[in-house]
Every structure is written in structure tokens, then in C-alpha cells.
C-alpha atoms as a PDB file:
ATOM      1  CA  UNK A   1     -17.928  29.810  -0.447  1.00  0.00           C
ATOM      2  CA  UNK A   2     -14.494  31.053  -1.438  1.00  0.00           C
ATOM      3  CA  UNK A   3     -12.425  28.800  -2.356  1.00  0.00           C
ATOM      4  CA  UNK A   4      -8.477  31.043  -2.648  1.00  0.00           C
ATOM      5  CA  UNK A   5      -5.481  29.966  -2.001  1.00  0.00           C
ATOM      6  CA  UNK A   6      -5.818  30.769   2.084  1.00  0.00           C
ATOM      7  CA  UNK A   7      -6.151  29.043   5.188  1.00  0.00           C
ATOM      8  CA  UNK A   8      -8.969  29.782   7.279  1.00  0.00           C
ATOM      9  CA  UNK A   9      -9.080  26.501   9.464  1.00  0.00           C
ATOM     10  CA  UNK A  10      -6.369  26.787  12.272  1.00  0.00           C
ATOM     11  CA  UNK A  11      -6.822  23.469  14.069  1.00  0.00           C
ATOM     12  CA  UNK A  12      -7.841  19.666  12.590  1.00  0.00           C
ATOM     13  CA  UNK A  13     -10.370  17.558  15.477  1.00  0.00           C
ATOM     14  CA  UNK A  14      -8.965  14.179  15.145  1.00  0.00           C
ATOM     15  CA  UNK A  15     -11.705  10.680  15.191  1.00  0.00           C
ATOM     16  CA  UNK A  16      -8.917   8.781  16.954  1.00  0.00           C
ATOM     17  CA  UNK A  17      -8.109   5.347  16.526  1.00  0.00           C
ATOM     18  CA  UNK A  18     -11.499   4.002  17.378  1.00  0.00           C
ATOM     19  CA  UNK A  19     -15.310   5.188  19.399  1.00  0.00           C
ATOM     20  CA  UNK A  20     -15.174   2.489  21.670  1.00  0.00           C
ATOM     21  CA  UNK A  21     -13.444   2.920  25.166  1.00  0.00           C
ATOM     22  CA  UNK A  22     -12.399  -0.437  25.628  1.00  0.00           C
ATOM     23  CA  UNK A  23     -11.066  -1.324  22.460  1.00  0.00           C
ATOM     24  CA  UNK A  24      -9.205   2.276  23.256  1.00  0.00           C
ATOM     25  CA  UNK A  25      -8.062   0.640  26.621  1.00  0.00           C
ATOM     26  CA  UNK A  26      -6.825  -2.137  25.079  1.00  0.00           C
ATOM     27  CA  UNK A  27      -4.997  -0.804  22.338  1.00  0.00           C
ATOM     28  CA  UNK A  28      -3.518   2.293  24.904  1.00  0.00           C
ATOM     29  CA  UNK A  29      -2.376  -0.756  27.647  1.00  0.00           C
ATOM     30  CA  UNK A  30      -0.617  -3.032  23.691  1.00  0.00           C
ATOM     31  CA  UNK A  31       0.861   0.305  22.318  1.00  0.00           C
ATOM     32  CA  UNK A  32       2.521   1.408  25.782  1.00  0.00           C
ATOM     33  CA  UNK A  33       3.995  -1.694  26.636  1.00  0.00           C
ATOM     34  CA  UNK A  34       5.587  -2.016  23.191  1.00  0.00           C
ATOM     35  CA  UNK A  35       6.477   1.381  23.179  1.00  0.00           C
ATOM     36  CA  UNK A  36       8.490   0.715  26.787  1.00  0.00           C
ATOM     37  CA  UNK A  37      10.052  -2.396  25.711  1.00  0.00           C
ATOM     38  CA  UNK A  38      11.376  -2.144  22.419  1.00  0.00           C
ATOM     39  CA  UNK A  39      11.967   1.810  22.446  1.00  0.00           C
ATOM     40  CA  UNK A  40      15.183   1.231  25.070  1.00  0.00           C
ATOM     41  CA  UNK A  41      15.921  -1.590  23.013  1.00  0.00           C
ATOM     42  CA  UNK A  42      16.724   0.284  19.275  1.00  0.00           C
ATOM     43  CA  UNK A  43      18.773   2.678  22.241  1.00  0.00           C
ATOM     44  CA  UNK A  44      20.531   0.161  23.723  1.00  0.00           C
ATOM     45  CA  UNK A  45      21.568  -1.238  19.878  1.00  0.00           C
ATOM     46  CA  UNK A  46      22.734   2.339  18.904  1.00  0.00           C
ATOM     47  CA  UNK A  47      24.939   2.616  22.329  1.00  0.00           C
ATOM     48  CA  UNK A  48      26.232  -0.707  21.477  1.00  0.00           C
ATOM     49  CA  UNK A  49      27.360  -0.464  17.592  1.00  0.00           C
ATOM     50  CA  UNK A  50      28.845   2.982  18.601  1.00  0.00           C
ATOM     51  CA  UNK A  51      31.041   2.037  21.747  1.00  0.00           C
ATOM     52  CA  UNK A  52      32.198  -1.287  20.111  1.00  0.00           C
ATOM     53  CA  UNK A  53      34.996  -0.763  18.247  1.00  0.00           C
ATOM     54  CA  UNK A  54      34.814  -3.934  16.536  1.00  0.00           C
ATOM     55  CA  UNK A  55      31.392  -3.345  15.066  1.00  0.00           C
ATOM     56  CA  UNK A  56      32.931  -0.632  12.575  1.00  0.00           C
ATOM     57  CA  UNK A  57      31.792  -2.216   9.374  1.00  0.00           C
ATOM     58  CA  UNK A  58      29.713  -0.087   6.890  1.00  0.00           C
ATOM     59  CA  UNK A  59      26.578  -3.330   8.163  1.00  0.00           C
ATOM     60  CA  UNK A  60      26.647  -1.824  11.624  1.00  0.00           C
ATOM     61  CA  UNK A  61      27.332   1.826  10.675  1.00  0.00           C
ATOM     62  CA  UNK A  62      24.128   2.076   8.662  1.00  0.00           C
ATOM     63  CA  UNK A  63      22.167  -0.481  11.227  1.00  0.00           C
ATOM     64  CA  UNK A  64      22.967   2.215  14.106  1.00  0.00           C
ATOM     65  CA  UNK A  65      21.307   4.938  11.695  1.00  0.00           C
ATOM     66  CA  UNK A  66      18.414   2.678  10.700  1.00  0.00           C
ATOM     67  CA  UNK A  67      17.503   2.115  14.326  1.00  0.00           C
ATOM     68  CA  UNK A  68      18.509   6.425  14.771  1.00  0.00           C
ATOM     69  CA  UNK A  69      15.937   7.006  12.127  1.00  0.00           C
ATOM     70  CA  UNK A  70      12.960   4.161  13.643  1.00  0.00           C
ATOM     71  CA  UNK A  71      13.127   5.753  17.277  1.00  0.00           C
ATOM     72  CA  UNK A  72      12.905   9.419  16.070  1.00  0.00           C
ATOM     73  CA  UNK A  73      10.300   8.365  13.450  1.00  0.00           C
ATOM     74  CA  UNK A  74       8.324   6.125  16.319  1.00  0.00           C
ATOM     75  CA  UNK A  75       8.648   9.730  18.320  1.00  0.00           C
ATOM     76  CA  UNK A  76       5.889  11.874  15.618  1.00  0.00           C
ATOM     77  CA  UNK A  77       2.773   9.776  16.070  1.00  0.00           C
ATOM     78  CA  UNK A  78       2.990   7.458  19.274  1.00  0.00           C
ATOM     79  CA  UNK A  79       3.363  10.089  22.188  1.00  0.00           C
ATOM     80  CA  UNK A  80       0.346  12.039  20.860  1.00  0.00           C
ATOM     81  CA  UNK A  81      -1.429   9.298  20.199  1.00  0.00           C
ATOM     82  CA  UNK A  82      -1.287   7.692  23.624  1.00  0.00           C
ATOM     83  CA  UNK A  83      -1.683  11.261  25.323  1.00  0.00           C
ATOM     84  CA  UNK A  84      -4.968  11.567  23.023  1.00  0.00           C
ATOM     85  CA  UNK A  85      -6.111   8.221  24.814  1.00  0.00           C
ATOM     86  CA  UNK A  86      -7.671  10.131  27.271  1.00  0.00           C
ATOM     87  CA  UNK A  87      -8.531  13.224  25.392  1.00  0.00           C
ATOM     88  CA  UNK A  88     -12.300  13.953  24.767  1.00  0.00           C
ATOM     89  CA  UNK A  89     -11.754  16.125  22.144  1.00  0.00           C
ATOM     90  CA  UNK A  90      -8.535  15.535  20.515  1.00  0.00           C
ATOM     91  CA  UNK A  91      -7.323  18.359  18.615  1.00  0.00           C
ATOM     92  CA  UNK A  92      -4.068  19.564  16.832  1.00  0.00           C
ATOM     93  CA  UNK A  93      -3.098  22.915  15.450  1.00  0.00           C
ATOM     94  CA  UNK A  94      -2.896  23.523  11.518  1.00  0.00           C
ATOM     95  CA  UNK A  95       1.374  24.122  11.972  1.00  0.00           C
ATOM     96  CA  UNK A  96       1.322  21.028  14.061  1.00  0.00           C
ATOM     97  CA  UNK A  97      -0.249  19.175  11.412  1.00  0.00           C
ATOM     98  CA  UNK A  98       1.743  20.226   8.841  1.00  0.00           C
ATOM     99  CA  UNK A  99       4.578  19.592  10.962  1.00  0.00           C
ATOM    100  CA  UNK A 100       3.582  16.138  11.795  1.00  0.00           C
ATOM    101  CA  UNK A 101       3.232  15.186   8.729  1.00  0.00           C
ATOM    102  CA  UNK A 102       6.492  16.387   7.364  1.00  0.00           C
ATOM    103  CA  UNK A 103       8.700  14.974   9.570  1.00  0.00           C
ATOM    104  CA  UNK A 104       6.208  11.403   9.060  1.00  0.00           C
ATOM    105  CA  UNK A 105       7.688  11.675   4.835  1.00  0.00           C
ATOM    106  CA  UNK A 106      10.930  12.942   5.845  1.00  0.00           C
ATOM    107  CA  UNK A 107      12.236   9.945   7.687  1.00  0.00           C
ATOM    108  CA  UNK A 108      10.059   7.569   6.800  1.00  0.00           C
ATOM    109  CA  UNK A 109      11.305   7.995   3.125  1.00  0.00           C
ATOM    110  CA  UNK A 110      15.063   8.907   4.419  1.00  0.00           C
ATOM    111  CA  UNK A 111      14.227   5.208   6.196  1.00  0.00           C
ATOM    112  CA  UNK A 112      13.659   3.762   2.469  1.00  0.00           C
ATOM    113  CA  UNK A 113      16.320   5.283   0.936  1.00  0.00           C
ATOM    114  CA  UNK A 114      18.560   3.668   4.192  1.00  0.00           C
ATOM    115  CA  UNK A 115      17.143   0.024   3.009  1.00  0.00           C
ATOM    116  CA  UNK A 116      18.023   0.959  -0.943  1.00  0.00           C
ATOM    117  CA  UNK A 117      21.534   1.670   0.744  1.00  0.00           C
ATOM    118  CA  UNK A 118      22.208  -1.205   2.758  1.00  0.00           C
ATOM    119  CA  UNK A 119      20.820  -3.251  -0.023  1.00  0.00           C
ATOM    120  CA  UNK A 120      23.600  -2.199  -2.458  1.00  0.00           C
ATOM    121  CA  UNK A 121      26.112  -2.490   1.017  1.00  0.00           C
ATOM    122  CA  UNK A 122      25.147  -6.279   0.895  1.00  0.00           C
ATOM    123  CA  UNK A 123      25.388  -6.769  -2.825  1.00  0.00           C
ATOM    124  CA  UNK A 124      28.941  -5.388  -2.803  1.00  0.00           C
ATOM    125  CA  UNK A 125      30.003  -7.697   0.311  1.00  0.00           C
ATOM    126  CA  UNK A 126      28.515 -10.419  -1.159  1.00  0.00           C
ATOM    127  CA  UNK A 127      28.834 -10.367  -4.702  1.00  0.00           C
ATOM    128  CA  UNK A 128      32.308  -8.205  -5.098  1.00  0.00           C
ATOM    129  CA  UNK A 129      34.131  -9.142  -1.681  1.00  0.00           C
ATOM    130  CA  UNK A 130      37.460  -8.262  -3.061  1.00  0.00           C
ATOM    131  CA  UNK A 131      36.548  -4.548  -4.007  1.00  0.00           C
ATOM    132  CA  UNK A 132      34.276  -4.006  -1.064  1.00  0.00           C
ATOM    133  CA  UNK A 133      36.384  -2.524   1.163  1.00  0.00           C
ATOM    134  CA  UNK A 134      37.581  -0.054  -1.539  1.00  0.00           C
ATOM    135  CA  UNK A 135      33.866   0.969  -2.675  1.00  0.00           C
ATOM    136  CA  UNK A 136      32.246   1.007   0.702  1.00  0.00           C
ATOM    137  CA  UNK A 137      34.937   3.391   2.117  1.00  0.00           C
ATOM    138  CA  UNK A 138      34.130   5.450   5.301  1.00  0.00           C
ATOM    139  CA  UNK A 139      33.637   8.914   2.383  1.00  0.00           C
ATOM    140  CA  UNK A 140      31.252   6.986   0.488  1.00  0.00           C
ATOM    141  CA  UNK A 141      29.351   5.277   3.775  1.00  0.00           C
ATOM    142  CA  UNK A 142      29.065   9.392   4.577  1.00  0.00           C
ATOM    143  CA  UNK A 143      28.105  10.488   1.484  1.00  0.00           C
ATOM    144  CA  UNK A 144      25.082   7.841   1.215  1.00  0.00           C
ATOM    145  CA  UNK A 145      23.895   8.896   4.773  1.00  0.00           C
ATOM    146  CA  UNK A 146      23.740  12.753   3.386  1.00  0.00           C
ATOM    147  CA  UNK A 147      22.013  11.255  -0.014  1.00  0.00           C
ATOM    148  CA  UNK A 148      19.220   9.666   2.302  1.00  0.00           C
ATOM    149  CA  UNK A 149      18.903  12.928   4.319  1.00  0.00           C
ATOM    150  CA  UNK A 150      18.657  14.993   1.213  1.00  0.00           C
ATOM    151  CA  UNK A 151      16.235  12.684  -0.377  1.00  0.00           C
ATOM    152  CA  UNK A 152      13.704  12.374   2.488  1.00  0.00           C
ATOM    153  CA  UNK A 153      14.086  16.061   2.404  1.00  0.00           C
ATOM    154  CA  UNK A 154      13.494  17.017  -0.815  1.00  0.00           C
ATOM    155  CA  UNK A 155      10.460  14.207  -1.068  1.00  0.00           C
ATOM    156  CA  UNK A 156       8.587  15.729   2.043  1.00  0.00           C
ATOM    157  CA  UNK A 157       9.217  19.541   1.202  1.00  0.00           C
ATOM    158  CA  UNK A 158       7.183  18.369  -2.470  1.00  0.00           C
ATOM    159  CA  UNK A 159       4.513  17.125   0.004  1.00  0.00           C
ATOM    160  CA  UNK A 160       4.061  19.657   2.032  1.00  0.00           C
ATOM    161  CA  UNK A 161       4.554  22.504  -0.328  1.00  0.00           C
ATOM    162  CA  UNK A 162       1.265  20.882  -2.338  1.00  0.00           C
ATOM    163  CA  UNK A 163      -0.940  21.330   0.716  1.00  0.00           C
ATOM    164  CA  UNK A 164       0.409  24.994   1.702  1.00  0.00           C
ATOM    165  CA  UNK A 165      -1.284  25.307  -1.443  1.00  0.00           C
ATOM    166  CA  UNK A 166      -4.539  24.416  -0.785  1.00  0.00           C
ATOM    167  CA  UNK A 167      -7.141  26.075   0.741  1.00  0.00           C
ATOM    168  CA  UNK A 168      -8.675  25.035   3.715  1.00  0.00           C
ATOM    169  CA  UNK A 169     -11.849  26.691   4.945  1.00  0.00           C
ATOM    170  CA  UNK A 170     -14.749  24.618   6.121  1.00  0.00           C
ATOM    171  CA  UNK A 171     -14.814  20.707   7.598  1.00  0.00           C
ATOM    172  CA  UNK A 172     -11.917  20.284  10.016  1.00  0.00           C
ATOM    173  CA  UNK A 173     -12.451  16.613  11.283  1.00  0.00           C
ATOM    174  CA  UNK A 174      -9.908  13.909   9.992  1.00  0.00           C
ATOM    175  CA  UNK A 175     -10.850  10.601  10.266  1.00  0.00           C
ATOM    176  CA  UNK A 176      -7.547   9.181  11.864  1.00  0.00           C
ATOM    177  CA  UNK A 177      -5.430   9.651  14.531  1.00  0.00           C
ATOM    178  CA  UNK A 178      -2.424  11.409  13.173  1.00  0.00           C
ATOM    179  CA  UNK A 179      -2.126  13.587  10.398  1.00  0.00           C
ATOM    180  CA  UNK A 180      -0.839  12.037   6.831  1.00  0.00           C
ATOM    181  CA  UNK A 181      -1.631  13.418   3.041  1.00  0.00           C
ATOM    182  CA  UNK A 182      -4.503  11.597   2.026  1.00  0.00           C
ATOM    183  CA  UNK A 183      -6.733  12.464   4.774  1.00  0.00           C
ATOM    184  CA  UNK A 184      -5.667  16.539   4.935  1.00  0.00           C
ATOM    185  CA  UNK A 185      -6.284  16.603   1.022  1.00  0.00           C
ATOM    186  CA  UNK A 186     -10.035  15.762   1.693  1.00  0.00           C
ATOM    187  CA  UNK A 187     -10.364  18.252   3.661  1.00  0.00           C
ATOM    188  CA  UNK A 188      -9.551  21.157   1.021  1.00  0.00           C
ATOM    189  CA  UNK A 189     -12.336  23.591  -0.338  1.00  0.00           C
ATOM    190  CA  UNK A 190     -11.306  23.146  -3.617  1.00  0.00           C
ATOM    191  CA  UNK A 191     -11.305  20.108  -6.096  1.00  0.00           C
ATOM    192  CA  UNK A 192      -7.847  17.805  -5.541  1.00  0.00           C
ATOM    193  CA  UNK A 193      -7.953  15.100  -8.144  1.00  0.00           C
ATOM    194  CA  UNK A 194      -4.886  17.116  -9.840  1.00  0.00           C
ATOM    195  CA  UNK A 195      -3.040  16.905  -6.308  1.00  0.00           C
ATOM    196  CA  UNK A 196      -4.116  13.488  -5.775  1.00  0.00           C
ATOM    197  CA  UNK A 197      -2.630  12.517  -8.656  1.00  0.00           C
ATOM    198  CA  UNK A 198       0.710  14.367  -7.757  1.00  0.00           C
ATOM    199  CA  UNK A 199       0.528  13.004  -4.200  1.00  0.00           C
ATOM    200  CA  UNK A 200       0.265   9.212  -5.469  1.00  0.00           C
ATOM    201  CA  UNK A 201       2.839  10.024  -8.455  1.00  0.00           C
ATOM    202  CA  UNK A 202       5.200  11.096  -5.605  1.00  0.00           C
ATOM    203  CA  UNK A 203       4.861   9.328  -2.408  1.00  0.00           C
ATOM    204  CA  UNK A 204       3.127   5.958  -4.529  1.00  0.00           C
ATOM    205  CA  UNK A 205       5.529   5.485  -7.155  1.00  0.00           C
ATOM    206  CA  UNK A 206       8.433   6.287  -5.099  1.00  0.00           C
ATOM    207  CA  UNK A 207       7.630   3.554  -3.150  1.00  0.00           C
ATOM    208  CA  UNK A 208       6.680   0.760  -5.425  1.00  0.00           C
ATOM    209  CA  UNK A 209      10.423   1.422  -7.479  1.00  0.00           C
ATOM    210  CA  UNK A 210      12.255   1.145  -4.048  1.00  0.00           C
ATOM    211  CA  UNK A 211      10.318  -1.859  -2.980  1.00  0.00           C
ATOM    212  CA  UNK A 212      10.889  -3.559  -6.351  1.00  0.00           C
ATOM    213  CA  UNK A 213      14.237  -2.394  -6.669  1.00  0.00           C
ATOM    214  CA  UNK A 214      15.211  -3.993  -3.240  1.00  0.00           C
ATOM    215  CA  UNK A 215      13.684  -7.083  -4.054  1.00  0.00           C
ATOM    216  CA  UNK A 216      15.343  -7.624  -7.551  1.00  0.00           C
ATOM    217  CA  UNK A 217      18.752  -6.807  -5.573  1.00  0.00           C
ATOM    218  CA  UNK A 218      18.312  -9.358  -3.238  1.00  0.00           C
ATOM    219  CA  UNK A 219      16.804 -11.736  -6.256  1.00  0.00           C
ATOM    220  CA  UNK A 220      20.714 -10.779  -7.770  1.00  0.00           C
ATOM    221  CA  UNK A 221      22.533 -11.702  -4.163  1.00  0.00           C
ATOM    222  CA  UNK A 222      20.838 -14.762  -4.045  1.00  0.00           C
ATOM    223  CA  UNK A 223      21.233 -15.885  -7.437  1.00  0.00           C
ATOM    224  CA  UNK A 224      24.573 -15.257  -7.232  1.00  0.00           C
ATOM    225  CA  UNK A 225      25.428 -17.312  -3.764  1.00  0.00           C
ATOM    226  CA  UNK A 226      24.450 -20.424  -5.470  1.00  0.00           C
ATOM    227  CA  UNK A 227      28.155 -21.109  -6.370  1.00  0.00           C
ATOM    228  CA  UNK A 228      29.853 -20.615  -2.936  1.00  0.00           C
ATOM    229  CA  UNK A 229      30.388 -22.660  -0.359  1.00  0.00           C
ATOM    230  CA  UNK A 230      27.474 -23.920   2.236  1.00  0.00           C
ATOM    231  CA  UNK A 231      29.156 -21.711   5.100  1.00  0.00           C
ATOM    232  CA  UNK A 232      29.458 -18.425   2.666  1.00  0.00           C
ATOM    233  CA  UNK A 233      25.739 -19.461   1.093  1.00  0.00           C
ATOM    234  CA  UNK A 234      24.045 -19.619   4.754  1.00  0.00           C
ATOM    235  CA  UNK A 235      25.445 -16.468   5.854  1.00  0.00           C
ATOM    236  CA  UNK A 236      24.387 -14.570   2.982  1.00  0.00           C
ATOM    237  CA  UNK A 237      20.718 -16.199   2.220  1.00  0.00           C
ATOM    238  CA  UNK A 238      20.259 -15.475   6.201  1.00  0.00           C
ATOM    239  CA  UNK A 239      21.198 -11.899   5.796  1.00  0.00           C
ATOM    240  CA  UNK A 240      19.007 -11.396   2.216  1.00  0.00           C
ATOM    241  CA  UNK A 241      16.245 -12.746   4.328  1.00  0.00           C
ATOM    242  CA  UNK A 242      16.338 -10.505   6.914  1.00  0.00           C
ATOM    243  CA  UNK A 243      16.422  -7.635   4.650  1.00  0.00           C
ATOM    244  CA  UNK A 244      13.361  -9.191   2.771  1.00  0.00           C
ATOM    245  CA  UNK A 245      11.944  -9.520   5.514  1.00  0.00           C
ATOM    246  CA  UNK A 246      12.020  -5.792   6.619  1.00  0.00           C
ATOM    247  CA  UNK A 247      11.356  -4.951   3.256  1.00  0.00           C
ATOM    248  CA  UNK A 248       7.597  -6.349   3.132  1.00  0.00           C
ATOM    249  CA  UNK A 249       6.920  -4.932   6.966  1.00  0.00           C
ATOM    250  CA  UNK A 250       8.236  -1.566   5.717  1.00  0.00           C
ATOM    251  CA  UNK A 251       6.552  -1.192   1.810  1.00  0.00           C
ATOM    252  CA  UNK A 252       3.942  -3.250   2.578  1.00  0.00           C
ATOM    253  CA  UNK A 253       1.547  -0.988   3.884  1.00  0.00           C
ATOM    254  CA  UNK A 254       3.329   1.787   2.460  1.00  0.00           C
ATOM    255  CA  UNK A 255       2.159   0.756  -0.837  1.00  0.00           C
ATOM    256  CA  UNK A 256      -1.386   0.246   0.686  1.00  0.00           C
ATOM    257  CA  UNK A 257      -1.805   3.699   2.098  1.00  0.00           C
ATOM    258  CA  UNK A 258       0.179   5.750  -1.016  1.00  0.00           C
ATOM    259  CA  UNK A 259      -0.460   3.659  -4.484  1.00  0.00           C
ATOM    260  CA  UNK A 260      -4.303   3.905  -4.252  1.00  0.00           C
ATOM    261  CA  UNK A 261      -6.818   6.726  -4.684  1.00  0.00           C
ATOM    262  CA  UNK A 262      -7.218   8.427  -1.493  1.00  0.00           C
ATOM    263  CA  UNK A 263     -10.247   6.691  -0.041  1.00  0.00           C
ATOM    264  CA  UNK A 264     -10.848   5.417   3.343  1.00  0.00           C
ATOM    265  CA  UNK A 265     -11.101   1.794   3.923  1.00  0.00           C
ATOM    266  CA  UNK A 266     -11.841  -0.080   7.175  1.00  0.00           C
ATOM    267  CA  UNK A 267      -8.271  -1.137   7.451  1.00  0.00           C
ATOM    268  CA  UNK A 268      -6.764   2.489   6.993  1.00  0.00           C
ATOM    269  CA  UNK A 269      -6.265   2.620  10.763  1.00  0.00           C
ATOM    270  CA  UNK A 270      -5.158  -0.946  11.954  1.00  0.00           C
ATOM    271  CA  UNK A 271      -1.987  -0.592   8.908  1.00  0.00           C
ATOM    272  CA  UNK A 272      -1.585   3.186  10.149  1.00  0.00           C
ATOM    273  CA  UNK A 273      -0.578   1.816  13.637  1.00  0.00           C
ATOM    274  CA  UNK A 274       1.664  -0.664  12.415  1.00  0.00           C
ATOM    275  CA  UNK A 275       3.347   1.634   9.728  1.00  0.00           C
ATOM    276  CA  UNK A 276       3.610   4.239  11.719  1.00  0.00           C
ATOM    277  CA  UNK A 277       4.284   2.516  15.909  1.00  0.00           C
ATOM    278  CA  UNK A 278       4.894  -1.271  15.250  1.00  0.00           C
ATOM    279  CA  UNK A 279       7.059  -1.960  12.115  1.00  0.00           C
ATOM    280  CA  UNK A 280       9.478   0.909  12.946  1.00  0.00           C
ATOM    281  CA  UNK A 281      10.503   0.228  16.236  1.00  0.00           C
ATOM    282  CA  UNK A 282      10.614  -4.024  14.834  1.00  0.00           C
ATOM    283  CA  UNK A 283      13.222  -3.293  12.010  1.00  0.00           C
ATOM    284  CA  UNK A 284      16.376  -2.576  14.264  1.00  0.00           C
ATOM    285  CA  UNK A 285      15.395  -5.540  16.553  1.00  0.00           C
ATOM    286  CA  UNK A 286      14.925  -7.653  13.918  1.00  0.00           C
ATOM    287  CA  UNK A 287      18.112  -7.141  12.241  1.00  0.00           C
ATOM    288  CA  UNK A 288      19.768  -7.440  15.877  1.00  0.00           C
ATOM    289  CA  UNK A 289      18.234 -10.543  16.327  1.00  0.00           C
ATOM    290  CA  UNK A 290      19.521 -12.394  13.700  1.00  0.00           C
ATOM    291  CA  UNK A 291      22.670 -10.571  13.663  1.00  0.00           C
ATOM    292  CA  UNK A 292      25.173 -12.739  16.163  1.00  0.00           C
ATOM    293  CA  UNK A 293      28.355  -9.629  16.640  1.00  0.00           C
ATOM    294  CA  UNK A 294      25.923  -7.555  17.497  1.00  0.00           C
ATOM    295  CA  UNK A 295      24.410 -10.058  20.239  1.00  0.00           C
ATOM    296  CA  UNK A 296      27.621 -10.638  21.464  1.00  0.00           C
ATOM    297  CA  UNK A 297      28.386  -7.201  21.857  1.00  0.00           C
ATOM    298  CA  UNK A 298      25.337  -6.471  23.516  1.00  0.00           C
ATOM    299  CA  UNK A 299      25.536  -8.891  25.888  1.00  0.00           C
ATOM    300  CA  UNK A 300      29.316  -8.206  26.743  1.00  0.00           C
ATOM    301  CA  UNK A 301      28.329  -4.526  27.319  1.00  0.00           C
ATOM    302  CA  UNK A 302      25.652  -5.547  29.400  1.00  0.00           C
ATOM    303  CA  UNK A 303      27.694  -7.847  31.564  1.00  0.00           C
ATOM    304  CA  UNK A 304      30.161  -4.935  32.161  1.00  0.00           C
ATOM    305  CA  UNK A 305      27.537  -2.879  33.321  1.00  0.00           C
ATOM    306  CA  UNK A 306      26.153  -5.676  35.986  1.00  0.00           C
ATOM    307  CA  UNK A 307      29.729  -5.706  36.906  1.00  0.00           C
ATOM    308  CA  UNK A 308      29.787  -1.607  37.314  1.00  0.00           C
END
């Protein structure tokens, strides 16, 4: 069998999430309802941060993108995948796979980059309070958001650009529900160890430095609240922790999918559906959560619309 540089498979037959119909059931009946109830929820916090006035700081500006970036990102996988539910033979195009799976690196690294940014938002607040509002300027707040969009960009072109590359002529079936790089590799007729390699150099390093960068910045912040008073100290150790906190449900199985060799494991799946449906559509909530302006200017807004 040939094995050139041209693609003669034009569609990928997806396993799905799992063979058994109730543990599909199930999983359809847990994914929906989260999907219904949090979804209008990261909309509801981007209507709120931009119609408040008030929330205006560079916090809410990049929380407002952050949830921006989670719904469209919580948009590539979860529609298809409930819609393939009740598909017997589930089934997606070559350019739809490629296209799923660049828009999964794009913002889902443009998301990383986001958490690198606020990160270095919270260490100025915290840690240089009088020269915050002089480096975190609305220029530089824009300049940062095109950064992020470049970045994801330029990360996800490299990704995709290694598998237009490869040649894909026999076995079609990927074991997953979704498309994502380590799966299509296996697929090529040709031998990928040197794009492996390149695949867990790019996506798997990138990864590990952002997740250890964050969590040596927030080591810093916290370090350096030990001197301030209890009110100042609470506020900012409450803040670091919610940033930890979406820090391990973002990298975590980031790391897991990308930092390893590109073999399947029983758990691929279950950590696919939270990286991919759960975490992202969490993060926004989370931060909202513990975030008490933007409670209070949800719940004003909502009050005014009872009212209306």
C-alpha cells in the first residue's frame, strides 16, 4: 500500500463514548441537563459583566472573555456528541474533523493563555496595587486579549498543518467520540513516532510550562500576602484559590491526554468528557461563585427583569 502524502479516507466512523445503551442513556440524560443549566448560566455572567458599569475592572473584563471562550469551546464537541446519542453509525467528514479539532486547540489553548493572563492581572493587583492601574490599562487589557487569540492560533495551525501532512488511506474508525490529535495520528498509513514527538513537544510541553508557571505565580501572590492585613490577606488567598482551583480542573487532564505517548487507556474517554463538556462550562461559574460584585450584580439585574 502507498503510503504519499494524500488523503484517500474522506470520513472517520466514530466508537462513541461507550457500547452499552444504558450507560449511553445515562450519560445523554447527565450531559443534557448540565449542558441546559450551566450553558445560560456562563450567558447570563457575560450579559451581566458587560451591562454593569461598575464591573469595569481588568478581573471582570477578562472573566466575561473566559466564560466567551468556555461556551464557544463547550459548542465543538457537546452538540455532536449528544446528536450522535442516537446515531447507529456515527460518522464525521475528514474537513469536519479537521475542523473540529482545530477549533478544540484554538480556544482551548487561547483559554490557557487567558488563565496565564489573569494570573499576572492578580499578581499586579495584589502585589503592586499602586502601579496597577497604570500597567493594567484598558491598551494593555486589549493587547493581552489579541496575544491569547494569536497564540491559540498559531498553536492549532502547527497542529493541524502536521496532520494535512499525513497520509490517510486505510482504517477510518477512531476510538472516541470527537476528534483530537492523538487518536487521528493512529490512523495514518505511514510511521508517526517523528509527529508524535512534535505533537507532545507542542501541545504537552506547552501545557506543563503554563500549568507550572500559574502555580509558581500564585506560590509568589501568596507568599507575598503574608504581611498585609487579615481583611487584604483573605481577599487575596480566596481569589489565588479560586484560580488554583481552575487551574488543576483545566491542566489536569490536559496534561493526561497531551504529555504521554499517544496510547489509549481506559480512562481516555471519562477525562475527554470532562475536558472537553464539564470543566469548561464549571470555570466561569466557579469564579462567579466566589466572586461577591458579580453576585450582586447578577442578582440586581435579575430583580429588574422580574420587575420588567
Amino acid at each position: 500500500m502507498e503510503t504519499e502524502n494524500s488523503t484517500v479516507v474522506t470520513e472517520f466512523i466514530l466508537y462513541g463514548l461507550t457500547q452499552s445503551q444504558d450507560a449511553q442513556l445515562l450519560v445523554f440524560v447527565l450531559v443534557l441537563i448540565f449542558y441546559l443549566i450551566i450553558l445560560p448560566g456562563n450567558f447570563l455572567i457575560i450579559f451581566t459583566i458587560r451591562s454593569d458599569p461598575g464591573l469595569n475592572a481588568p478581573l471582570y473584563f477578562f472573566l466575561g472573555n473566559l466564560a466567551f471562550l468556555d461556551v464557544s469551546y463547550s459548542f465543538i464537541v457537546a452538540p455532536r456528541m449528544l446528536v450522535d446519542f442516537f446515531s447507529e453509525k456515527k460518522v464525521i467528514s475528514y474537513r469536519c474533523c479537521i475542523t473540529q479539532l482545530f477549533f478544540l486547540h484554538f480556544l482551548g489553548v487561547g483559554e490557557m493563555f487567558l488563565l496565564v493572563v489573569m494570573a499576572f492581572d492578580r499578581y499586579t493587583a495584589i502585589c503592586r496595587p499602586l502601579h496597577y492601574s497604570t500597567i493594567m490599562n484598558s491598551r494593555v487589557c486589549y493587547a493581552l486579549l489579541l496575544a491569547l487569540w494569536v497564540g491559540g492560533f498559531a498553536h492549532s495551525i502547527v497542529q493541524v498543518a502536521l496532520i494535512l501532512h499525513l497520509p490517510f488511506c486505510g482504517p477510518n474508525r477512531l476510538d472516541n467520540f470527537f476528534c483530537d490529535v492523538p487518536q487521528v495520528i493512529k490512523l495514518a498509513c505511514t510511521d508517526t513516532f517523528v509527529v508524535e514527538l512534535l505533537m507532545v513537544s507542542n501541545s504537552g510541553l506547552l501545557t506543563v510550562l503554563c500549568f507550572l508557571g500559574l502555580l509558581s505565580s500564585y506560590a509568589v501572590i501568596l507568599c507575598r500576602v503574608q504581611g498585609q492585613s487579615s481583611e487584604g490577606k483573605k481577599k487575596a488567598v480566596s481569589t489565588c484559590t479560586t484560580h488554583i482551583i481552575i487551574v488543576f480542573l483545566m491542566f489536569g487532564p490536559a496534561i493526561f491526554i497531551y504529555t504521554r505517548p499517544f496510547r489509549a487507556l481506559p480512562a481516555d474517554k471519562v477525562v475527554a468528557v470532562f475536558h472537553t463538556v464539564i470543566f469548561p462550562l464549571m470555570n466561569p461559574v466557579i469564579y462567579t461563585l466566589r466572586n461577591r460584585e458579580v453576585k450582586a450584580s447578577m442578582r440586581k439585574l435579575l430583580s429588574q427583569c422580574n420587575i420588567c
